[in-house]
PDB file of N, CA and C in Angstrom:
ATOM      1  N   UNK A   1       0.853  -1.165   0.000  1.00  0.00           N
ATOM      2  CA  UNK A   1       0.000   0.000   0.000  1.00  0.00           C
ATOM      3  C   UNK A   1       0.900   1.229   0.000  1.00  0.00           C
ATOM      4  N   UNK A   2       0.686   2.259  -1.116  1.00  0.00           N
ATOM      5  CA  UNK A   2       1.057   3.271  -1.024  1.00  0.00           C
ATOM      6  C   UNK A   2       0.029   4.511  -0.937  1.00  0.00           C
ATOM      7  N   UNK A   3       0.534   5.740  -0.055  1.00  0.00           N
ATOM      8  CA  UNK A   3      -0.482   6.538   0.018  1.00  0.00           C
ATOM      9  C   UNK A   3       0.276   7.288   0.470  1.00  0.00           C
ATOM     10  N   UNK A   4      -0.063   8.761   0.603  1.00  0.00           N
ATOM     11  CA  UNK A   4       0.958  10.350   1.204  1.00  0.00           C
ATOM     12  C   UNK A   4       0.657  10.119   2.890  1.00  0.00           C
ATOM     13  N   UNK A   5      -0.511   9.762   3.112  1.00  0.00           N
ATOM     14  CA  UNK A   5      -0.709  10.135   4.505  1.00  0.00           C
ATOM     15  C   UNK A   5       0.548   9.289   5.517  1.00  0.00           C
ATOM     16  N   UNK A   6       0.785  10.126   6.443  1.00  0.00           N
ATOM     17  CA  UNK A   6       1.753   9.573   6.914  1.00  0.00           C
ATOM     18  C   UNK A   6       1.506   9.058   8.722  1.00  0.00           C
ATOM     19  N   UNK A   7       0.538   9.131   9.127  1.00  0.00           N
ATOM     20  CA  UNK A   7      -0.398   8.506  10.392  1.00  0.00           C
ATOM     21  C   UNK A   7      -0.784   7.463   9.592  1.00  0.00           C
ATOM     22  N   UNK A   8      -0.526   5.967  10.015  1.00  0.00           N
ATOM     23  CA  UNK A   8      -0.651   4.966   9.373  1.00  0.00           C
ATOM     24  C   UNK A   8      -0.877   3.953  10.719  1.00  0.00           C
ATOM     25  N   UNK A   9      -1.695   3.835  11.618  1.00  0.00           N
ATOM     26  CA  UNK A   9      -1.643   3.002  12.664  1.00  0.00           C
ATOM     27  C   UNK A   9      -2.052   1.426  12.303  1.00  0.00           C
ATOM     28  N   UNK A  10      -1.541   0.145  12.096  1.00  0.00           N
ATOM     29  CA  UNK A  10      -1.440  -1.067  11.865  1.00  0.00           C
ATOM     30  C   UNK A  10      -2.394  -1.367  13.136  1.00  0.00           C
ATOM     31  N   UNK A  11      -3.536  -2.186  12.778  1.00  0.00           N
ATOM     32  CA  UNK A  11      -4.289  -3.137  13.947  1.00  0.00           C
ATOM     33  C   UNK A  11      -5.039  -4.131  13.520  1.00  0.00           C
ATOM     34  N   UNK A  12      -6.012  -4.928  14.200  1.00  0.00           N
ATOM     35  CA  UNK A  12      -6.803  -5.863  13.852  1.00  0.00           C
ATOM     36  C   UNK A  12      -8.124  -5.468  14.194  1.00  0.00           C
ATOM     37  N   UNK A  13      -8.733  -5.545  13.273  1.00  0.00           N
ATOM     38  CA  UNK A  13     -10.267  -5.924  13.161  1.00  0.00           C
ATOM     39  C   UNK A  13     -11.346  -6.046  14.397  1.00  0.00           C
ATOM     40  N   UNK A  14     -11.474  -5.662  15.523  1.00  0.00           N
ATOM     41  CA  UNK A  14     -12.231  -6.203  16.748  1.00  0.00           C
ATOM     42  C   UNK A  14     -13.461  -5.915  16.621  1.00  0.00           C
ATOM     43  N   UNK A  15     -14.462  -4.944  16.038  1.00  0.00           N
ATOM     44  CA  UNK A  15     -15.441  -5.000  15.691  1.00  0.00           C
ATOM     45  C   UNK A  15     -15.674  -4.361  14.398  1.00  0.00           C
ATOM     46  N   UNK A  16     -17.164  -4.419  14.180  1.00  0.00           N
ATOM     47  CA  UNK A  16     -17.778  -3.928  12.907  1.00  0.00           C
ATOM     48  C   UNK A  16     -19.721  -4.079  13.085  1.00  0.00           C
ATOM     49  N   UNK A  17     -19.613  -2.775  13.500  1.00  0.00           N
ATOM     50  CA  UNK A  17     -21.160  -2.576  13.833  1.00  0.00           C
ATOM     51  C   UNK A  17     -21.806  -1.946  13.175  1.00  0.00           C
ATOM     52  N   UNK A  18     -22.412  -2.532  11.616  1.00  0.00           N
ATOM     53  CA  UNK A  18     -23.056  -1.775  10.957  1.00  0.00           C
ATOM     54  C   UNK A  18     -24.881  -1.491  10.625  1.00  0.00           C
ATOM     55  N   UNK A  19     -24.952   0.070  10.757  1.00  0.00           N
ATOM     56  CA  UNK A  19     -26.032   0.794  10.657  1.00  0.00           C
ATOM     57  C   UNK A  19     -26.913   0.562   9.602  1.00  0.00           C
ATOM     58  N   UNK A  20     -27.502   1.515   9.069  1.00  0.00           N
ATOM     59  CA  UNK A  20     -28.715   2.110   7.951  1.00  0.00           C
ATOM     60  C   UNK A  20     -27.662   2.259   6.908  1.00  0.00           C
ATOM     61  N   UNK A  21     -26.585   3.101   7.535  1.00  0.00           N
ATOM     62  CA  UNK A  21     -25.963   3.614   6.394  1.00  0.00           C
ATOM     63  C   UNK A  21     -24.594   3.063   6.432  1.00  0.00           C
ATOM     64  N   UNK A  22     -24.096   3.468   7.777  1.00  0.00           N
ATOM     65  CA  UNK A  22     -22.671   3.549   8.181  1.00  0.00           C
ATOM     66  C   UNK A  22     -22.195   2.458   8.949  1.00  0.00           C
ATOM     67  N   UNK A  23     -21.040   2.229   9.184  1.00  0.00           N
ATOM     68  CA  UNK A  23     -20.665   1.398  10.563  1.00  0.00           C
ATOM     69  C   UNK A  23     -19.487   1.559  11.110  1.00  0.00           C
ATOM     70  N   UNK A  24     -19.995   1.727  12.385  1.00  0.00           N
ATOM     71  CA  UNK A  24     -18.876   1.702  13.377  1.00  0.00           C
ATOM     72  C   UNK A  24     -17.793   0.182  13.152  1.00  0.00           C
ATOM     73  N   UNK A  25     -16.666   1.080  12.794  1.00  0.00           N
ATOM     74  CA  UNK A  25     -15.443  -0.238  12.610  1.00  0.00           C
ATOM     75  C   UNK A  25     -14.232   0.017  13.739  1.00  0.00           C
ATOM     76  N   UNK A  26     -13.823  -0.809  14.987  1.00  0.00           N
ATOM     77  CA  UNK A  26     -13.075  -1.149  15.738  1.00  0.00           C
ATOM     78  C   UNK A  26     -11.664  -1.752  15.587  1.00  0.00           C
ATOM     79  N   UNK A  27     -10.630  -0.881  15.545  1.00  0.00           N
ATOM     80  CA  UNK A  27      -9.610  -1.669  15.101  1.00  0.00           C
ATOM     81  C   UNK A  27      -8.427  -1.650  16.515  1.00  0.00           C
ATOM     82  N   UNK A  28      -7.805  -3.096  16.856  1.00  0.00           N
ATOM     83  CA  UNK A  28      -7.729  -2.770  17.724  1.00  0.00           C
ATOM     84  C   UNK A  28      -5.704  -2.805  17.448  1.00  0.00           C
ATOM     85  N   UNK A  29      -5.056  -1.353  17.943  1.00  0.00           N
ATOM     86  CA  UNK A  29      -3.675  -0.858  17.723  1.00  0.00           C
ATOM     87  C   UNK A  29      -2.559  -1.493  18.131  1.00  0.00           C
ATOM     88  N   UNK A  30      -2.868  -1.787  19.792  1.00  0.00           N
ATOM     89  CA  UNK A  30      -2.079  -2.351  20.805  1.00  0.00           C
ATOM     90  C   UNK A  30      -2.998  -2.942  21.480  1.00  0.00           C
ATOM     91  N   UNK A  31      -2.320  -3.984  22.661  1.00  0.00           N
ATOM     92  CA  UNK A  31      -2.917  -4.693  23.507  1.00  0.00           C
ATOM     93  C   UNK A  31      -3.743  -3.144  24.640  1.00  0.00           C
ATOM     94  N   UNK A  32      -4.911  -3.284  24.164  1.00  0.00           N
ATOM     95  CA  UNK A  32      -6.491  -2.488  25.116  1.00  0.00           C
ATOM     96  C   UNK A  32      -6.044  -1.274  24.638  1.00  0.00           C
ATOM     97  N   UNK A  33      -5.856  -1.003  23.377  1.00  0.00           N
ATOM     98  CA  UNK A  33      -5.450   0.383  22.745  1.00  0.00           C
ATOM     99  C   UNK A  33      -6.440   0.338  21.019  1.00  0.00           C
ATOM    100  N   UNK A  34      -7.924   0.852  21.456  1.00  0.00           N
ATOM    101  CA  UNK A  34      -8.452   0.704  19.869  1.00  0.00           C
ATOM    102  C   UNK A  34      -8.903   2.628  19.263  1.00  0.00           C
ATOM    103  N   UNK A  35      -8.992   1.948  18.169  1.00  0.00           N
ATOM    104  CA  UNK A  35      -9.382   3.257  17.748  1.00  0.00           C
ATOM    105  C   UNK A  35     -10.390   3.039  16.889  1.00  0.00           C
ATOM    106  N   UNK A  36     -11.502   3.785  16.433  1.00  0.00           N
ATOM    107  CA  UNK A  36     -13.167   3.618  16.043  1.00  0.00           C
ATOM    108  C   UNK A  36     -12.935   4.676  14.992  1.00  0.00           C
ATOM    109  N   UNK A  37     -13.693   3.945  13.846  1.00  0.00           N
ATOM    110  CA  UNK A  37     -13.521   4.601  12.712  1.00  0.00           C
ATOM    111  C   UNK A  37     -14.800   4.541  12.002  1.00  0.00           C
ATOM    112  N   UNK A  38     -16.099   5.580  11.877  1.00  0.00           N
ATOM    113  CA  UNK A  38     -17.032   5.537  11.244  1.00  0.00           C
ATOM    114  C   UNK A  38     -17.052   5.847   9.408  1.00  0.00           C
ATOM    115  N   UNK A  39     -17.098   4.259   8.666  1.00  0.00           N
ATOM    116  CA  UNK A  39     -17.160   4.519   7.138  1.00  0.00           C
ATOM    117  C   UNK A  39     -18.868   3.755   6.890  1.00  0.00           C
ATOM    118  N   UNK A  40     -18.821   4.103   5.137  1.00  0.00           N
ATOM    119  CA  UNK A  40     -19.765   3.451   4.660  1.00  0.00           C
ATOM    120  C   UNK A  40     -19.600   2.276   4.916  1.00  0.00           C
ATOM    121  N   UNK A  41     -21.192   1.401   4.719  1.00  0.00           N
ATOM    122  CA  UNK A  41     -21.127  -0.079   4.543  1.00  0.00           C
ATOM    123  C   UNK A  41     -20.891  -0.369   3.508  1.00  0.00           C
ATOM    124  N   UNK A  42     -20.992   0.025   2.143  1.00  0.00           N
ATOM    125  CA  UNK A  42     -20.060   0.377   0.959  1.00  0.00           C
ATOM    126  C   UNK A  42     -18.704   0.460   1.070  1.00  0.00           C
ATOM    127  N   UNK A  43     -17.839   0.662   1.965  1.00  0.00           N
ATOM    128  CA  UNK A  43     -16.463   0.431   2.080  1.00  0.00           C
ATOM    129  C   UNK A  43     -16.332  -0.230   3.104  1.00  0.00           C
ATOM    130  N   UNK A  44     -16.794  -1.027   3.816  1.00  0.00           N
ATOM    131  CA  UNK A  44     -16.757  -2.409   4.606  1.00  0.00           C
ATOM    132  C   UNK A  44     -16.625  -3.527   3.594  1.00  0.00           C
ATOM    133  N   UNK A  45     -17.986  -3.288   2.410  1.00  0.00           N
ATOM    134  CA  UNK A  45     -18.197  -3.989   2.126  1.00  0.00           C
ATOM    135  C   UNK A  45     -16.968  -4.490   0.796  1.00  0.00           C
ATOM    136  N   UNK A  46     -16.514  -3.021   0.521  1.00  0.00           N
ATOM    137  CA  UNK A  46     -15.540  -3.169  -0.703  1.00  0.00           C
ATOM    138  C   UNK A  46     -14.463  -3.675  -0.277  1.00  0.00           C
ATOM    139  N   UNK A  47     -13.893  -3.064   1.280  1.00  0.00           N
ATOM    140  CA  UNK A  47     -12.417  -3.650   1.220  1.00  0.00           C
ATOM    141  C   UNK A  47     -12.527  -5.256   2.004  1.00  0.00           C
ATOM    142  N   UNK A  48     -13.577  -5.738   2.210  1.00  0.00           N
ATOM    143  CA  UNK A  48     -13.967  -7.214   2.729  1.00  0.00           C
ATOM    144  C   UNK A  48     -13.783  -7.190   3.968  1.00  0.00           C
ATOM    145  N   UNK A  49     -13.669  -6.111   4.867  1.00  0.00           N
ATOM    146  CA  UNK A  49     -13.413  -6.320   5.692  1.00  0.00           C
ATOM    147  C   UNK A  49     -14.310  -7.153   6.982  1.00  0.00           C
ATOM    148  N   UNK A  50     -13.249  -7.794   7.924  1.00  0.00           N
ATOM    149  CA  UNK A  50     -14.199  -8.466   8.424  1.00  0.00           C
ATOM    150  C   UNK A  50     -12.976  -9.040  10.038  1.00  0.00           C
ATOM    151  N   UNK A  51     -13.850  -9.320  11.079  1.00  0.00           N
ATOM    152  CA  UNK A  51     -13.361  -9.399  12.331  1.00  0.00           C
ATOM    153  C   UNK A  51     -11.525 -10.380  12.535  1.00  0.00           C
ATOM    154  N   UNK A  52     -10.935  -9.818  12.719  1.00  0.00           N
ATOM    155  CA  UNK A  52     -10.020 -11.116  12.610  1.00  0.00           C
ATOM    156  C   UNK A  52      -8.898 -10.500  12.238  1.00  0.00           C
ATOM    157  N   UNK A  53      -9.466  -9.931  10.936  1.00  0.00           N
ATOM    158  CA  UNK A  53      -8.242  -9.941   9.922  1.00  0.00           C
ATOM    159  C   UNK A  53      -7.468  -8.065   9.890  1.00  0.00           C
ATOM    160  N   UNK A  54      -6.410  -8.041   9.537  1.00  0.00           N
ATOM    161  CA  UNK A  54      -5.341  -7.225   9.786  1.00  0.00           C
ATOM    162  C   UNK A  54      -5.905  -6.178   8.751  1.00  0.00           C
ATOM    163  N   UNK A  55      -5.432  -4.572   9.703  1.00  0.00           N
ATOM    164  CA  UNK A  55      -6.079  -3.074   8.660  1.00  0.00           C
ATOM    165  C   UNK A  55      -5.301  -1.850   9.075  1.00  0.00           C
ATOM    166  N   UNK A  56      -5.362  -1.388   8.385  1.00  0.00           N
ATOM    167  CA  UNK A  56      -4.924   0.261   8.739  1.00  0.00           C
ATOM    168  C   UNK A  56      -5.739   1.373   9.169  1.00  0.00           C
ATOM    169  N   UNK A  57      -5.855   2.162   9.992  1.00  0.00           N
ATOM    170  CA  UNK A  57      -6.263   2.822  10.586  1.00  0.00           C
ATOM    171  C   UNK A  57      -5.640   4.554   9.584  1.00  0.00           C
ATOM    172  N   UNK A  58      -6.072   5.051   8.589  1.00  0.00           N
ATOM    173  CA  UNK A  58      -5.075   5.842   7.766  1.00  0.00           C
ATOM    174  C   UNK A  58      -5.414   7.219   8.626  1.00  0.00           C
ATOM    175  N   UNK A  59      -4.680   8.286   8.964  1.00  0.00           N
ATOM    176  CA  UNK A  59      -5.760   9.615   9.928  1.00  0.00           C
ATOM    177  C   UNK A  59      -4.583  10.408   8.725  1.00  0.00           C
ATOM    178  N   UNK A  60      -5.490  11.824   8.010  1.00  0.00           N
ATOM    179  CA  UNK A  60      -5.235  12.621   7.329  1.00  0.00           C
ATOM    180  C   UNK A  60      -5.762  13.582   8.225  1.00  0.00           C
ATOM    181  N   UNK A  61      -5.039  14.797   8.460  1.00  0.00           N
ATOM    182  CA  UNK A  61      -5.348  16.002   8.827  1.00  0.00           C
ATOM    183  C   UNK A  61      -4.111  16.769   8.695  1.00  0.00           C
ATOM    184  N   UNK A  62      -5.158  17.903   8.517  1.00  0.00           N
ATOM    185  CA  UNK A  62      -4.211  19.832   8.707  1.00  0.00           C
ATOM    186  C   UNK A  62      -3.532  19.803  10.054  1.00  0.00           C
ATOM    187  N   UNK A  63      -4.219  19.604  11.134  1.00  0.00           N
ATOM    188  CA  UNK A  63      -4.051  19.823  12.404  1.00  0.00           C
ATOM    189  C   UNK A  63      -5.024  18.806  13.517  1.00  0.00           C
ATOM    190  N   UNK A  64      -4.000  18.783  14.344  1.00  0.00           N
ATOM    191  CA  UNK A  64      -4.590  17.443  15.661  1.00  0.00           C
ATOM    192  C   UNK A  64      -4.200  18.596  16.711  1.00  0.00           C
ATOM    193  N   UNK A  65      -5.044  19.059  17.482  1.00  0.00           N
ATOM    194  CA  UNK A  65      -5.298  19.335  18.441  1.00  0.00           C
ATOM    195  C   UNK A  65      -5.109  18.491  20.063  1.00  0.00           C
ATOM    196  N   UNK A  66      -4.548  19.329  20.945  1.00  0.00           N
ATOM    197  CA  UNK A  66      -4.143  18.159  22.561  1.00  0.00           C
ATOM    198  C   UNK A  66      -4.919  19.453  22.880  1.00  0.00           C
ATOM    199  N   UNK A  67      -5.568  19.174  24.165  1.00  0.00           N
ATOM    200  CA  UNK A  67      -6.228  19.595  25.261  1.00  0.00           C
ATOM    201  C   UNK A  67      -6.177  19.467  26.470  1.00  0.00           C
ATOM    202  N   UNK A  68      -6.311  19.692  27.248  1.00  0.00           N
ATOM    203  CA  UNK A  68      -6.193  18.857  29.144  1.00  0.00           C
ATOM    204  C   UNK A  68      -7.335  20.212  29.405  1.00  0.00           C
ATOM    205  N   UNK A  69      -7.524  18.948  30.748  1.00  0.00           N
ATOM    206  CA  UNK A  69      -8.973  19.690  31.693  1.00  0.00           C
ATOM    207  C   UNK A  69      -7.772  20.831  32.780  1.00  0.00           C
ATOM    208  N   UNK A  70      -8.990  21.454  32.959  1.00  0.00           N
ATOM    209  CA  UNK A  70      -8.257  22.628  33.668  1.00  0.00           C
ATOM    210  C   UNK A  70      -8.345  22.424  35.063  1.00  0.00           C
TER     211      UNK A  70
END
């Protein structure tokens, strides 16, 4: 896989909870470290994805923002 974006987090598959439209997809990074990624069921359905099996997590942005409570 080639692509510009350069946030590329490697995980597995732990869920896939799909909607009307959309579905919540669970990928999990590290051991109790996941990250949730809402796509079409149209691109669930295209890239086959499915519980188990190994994915990329791709994050494109201008800017990522940190915060802390005051």
């Amino acid at each position: 896989m080639k692509i510009s974006a350069r946030n590329r987090l490697a995980g597995i598959v732990r869920r896939i909870q799909p909607g009307a439209v959309n579905a919540e997809v669970t990928l999990e990074i590290a051991p109790g470290i996941e990250v949730v990624s809402i796509v079409t069921n149209d691109a669930v359905e295209e890239l086959a994805l499915t519980v188990g099996e190994r994915a990329y997590a791709v994050i494109k942005a201008s800017s990522v923002m940190i915060g802390i409570d005051d």
